[in-house]
PDB file of N, CA and C in Angstrom:
ATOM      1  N   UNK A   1     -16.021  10.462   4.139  1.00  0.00           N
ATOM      2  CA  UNK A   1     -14.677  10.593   4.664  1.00  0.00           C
ATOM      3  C   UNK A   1     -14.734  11.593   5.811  1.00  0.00           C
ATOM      4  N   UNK A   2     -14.163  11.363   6.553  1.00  0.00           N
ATOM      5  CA  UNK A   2     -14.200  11.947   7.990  1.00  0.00           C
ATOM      6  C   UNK A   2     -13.325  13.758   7.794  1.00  0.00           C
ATOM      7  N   UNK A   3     -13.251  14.495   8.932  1.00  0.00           N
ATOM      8  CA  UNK A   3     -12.448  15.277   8.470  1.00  0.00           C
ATOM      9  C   UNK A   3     -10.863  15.018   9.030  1.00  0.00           C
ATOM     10  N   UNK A   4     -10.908  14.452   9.342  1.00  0.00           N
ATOM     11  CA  UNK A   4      -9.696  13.196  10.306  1.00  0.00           C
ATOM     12  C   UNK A   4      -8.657  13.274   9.159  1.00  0.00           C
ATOM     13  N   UNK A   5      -9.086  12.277   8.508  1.00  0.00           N
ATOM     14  CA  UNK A   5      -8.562  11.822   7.144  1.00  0.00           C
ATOM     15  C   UNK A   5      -8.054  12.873   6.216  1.00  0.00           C
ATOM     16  N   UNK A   6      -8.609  13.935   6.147  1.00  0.00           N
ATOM     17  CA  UNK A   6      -8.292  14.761   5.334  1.00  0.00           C
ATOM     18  C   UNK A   6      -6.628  15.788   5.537  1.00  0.00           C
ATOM     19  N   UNK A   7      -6.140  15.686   4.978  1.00  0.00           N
ATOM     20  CA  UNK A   7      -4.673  16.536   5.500  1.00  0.00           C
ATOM     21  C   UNK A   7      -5.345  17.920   5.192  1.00  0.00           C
ATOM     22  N   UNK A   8      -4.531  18.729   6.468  1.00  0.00           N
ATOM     23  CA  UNK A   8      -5.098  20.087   6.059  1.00  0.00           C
ATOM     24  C   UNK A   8      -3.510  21.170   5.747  1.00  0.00           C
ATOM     25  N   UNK A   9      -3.823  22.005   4.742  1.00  0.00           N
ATOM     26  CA  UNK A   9      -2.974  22.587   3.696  1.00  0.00           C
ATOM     27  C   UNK A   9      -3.007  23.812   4.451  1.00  0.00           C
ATOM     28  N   UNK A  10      -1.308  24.413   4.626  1.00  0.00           N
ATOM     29  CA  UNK A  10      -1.072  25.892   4.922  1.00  0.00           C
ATOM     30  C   UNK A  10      -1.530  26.363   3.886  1.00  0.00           C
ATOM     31  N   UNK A  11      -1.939  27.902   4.381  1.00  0.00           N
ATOM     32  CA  UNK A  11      -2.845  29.030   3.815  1.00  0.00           C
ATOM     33  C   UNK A  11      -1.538  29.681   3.212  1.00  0.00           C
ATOM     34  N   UNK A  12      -1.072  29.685   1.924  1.00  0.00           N
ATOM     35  CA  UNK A  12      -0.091  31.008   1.387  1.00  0.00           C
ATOM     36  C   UNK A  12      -0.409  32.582   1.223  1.00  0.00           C
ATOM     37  N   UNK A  13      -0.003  33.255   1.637  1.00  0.00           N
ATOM     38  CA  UNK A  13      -0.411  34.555   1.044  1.00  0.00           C
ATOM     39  C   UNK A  13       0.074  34.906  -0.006  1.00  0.00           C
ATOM     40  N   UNK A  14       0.292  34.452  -1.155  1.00  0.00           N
ATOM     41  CA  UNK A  14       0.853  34.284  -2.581  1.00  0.00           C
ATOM     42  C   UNK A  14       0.447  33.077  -3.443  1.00  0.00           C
ATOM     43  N   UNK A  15      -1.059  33.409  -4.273  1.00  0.00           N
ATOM     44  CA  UNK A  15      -1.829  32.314  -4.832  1.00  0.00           C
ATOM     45  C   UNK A  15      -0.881  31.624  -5.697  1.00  0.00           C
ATOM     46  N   UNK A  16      -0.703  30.320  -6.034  1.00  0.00           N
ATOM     47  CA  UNK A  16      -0.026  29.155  -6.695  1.00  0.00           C
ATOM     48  C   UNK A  16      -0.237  29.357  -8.092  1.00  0.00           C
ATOM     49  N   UNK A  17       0.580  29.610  -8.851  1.00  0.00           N
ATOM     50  CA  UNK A  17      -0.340  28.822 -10.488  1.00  0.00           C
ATOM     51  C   UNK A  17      -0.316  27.858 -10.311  1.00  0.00           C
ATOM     52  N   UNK A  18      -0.530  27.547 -11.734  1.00  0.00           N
ATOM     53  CA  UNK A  18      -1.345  26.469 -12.341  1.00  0.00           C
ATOM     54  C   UNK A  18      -0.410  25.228 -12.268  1.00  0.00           C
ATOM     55  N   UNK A  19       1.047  25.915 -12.909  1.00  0.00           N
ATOM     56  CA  UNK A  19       1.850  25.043 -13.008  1.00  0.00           C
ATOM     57  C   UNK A  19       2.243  24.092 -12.266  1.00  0.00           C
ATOM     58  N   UNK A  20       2.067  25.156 -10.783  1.00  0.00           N
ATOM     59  CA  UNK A  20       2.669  24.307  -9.487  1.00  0.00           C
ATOM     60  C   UNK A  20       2.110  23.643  -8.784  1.00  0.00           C
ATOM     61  N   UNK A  21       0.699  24.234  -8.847  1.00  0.00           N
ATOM     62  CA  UNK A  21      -0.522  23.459  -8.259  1.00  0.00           C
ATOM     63  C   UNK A  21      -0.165  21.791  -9.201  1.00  0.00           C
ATOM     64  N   UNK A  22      -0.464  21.768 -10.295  1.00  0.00           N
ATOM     65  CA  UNK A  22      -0.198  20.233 -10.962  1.00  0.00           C
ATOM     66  C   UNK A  22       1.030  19.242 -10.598  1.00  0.00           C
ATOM     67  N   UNK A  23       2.402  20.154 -10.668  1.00  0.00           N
ATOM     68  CA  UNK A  23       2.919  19.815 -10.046  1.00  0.00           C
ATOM     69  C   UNK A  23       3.039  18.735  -8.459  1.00  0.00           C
ATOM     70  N   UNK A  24       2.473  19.901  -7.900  1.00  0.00           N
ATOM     71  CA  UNK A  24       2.352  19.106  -6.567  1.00  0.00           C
ATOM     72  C   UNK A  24       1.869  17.651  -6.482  1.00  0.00           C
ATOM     73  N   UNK A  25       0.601  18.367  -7.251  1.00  0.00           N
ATOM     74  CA  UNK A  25      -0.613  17.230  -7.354  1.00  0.00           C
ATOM     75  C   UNK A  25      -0.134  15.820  -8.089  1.00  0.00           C
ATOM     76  N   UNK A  26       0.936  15.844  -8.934  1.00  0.00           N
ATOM     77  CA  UNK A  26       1.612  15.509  -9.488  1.00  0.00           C
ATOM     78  C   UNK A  26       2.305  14.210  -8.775  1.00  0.00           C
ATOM     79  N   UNK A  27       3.209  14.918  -8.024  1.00  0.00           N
ATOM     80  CA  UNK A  27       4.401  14.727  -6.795  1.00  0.00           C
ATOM     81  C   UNK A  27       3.699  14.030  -6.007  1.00  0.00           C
ATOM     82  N   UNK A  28       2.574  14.240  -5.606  1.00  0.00           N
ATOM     83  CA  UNK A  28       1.314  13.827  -4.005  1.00  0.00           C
ATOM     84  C   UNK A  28       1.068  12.504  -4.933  1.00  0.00           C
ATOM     85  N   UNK A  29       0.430  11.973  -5.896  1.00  0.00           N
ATOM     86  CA  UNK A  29      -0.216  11.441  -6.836  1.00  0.00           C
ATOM     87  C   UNK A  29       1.096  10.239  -7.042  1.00  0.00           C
ATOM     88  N   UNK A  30       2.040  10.729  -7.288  1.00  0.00           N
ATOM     89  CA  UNK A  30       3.405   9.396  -7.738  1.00  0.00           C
ATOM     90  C   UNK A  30       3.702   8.801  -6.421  1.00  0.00           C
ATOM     91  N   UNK A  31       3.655   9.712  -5.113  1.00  0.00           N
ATOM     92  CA  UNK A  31       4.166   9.528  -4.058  1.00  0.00           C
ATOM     93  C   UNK A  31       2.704   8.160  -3.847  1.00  0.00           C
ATOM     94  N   UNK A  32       1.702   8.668  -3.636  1.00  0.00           N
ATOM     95  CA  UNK A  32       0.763   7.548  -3.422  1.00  0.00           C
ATOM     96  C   UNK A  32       0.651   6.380  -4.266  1.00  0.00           C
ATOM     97  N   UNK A  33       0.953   6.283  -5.252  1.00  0.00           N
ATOM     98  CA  UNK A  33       1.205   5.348  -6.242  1.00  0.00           C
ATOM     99  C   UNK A  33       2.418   4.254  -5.820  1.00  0.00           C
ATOM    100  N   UNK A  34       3.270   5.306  -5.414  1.00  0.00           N
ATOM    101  CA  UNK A  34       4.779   4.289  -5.093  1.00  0.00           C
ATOM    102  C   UNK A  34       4.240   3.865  -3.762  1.00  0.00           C
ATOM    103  N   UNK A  35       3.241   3.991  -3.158  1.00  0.00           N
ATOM    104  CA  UNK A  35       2.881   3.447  -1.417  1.00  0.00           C
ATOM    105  C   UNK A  35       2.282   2.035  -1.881  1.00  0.00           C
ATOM    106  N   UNK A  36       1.183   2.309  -2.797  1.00  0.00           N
ATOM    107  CA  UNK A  36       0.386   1.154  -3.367  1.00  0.00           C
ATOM    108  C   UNK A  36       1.202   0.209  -3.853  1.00  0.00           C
ATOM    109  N   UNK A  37       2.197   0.347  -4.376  1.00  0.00           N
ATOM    110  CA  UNK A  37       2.226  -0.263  -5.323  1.00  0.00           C
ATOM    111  C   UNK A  37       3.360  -1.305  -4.508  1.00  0.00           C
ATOM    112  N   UNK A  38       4.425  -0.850  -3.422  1.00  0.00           N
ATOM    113  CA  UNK A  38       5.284  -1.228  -2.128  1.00  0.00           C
ATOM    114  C   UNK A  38       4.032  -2.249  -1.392  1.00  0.00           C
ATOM    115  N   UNK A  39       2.967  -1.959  -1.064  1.00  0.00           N
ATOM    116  CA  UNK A  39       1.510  -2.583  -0.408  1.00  0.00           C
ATOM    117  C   UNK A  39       0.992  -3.549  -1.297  1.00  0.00           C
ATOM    118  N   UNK A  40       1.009  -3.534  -2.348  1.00  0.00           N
ATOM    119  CA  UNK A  40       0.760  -4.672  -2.980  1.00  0.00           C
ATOM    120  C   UNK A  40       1.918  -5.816  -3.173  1.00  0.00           C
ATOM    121  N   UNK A  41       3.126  -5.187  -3.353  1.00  0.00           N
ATOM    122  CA  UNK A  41       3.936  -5.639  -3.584  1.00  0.00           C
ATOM    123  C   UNK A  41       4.968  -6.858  -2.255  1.00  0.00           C
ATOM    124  N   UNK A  42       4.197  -6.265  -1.639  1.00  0.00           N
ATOM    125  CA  UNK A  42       4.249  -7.037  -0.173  1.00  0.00           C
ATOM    126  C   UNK A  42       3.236  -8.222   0.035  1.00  0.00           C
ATOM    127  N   UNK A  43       2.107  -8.265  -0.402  1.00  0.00           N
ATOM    128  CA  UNK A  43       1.162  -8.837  -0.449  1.00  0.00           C
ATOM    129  C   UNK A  43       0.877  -9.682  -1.239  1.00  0.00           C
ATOM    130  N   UNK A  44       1.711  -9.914  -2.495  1.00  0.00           N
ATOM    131  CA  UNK A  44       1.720 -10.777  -3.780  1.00  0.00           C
ATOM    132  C   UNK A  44       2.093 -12.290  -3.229  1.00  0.00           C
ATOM    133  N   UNK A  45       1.844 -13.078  -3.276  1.00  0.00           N
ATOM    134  CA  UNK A  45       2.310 -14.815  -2.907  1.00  0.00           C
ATOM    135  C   UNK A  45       3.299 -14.781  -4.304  1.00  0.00           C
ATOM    136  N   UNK A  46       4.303 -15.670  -3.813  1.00  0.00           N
ATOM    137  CA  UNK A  46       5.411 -16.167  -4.793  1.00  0.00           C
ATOM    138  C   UNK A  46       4.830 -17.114  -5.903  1.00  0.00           C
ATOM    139  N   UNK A  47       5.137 -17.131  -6.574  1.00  0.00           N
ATOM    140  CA  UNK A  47       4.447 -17.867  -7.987  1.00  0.00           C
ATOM    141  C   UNK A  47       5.268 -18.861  -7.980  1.00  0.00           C
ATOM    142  N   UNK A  48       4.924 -19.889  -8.372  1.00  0.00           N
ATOM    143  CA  UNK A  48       5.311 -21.329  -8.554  1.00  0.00           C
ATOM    144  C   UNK A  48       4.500 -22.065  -9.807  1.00  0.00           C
ATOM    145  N   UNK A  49       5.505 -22.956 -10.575  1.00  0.00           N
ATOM    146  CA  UNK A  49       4.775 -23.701 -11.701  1.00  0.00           C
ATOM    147  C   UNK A  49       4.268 -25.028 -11.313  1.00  0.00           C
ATOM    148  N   UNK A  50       3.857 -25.246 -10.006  1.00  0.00           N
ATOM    149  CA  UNK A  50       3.332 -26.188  -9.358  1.00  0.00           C
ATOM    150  C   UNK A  50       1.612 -25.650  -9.680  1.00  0.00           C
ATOM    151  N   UNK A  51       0.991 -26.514 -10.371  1.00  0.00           N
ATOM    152  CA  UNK A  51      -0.674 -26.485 -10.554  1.00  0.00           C
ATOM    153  C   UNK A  51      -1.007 -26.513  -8.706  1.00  0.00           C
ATOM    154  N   UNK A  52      -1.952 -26.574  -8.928  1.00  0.00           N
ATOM    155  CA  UNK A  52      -3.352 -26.403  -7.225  1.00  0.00           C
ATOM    156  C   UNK A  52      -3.636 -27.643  -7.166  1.00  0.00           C
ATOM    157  N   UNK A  53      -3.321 -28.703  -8.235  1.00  0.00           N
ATOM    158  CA  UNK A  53      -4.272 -30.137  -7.763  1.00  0.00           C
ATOM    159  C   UNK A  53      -3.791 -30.632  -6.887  1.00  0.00           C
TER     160      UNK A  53
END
């Protein structure tokens, strides 16, 4: 992976717990999920009970 690709994170001067760190990761993690899942969901062909023959 390039460093392109990579998002780069402000520096806090006040370390995160634990809690919030998961959180985020959390939040980042559903947010990418709901992208995939919009991207697939776009991409699905309509179903029909018509066989292929």
């Amino acid at each position: 992976m390039s460093q392109d690709a990579v998002p780069q994170q402000v520096v806090s001067t006040q370390p995160k717990g634990l809690l919030q760190q998961m959180e985020e990761l959390m939040a980042s993690l559903n947010a990418d999920l709901s992208q995939l899942d919009a991207d697939l969901s776009g991409t699905r062909p309509a179903l029909t009970d018509e066989p292929d023959a």
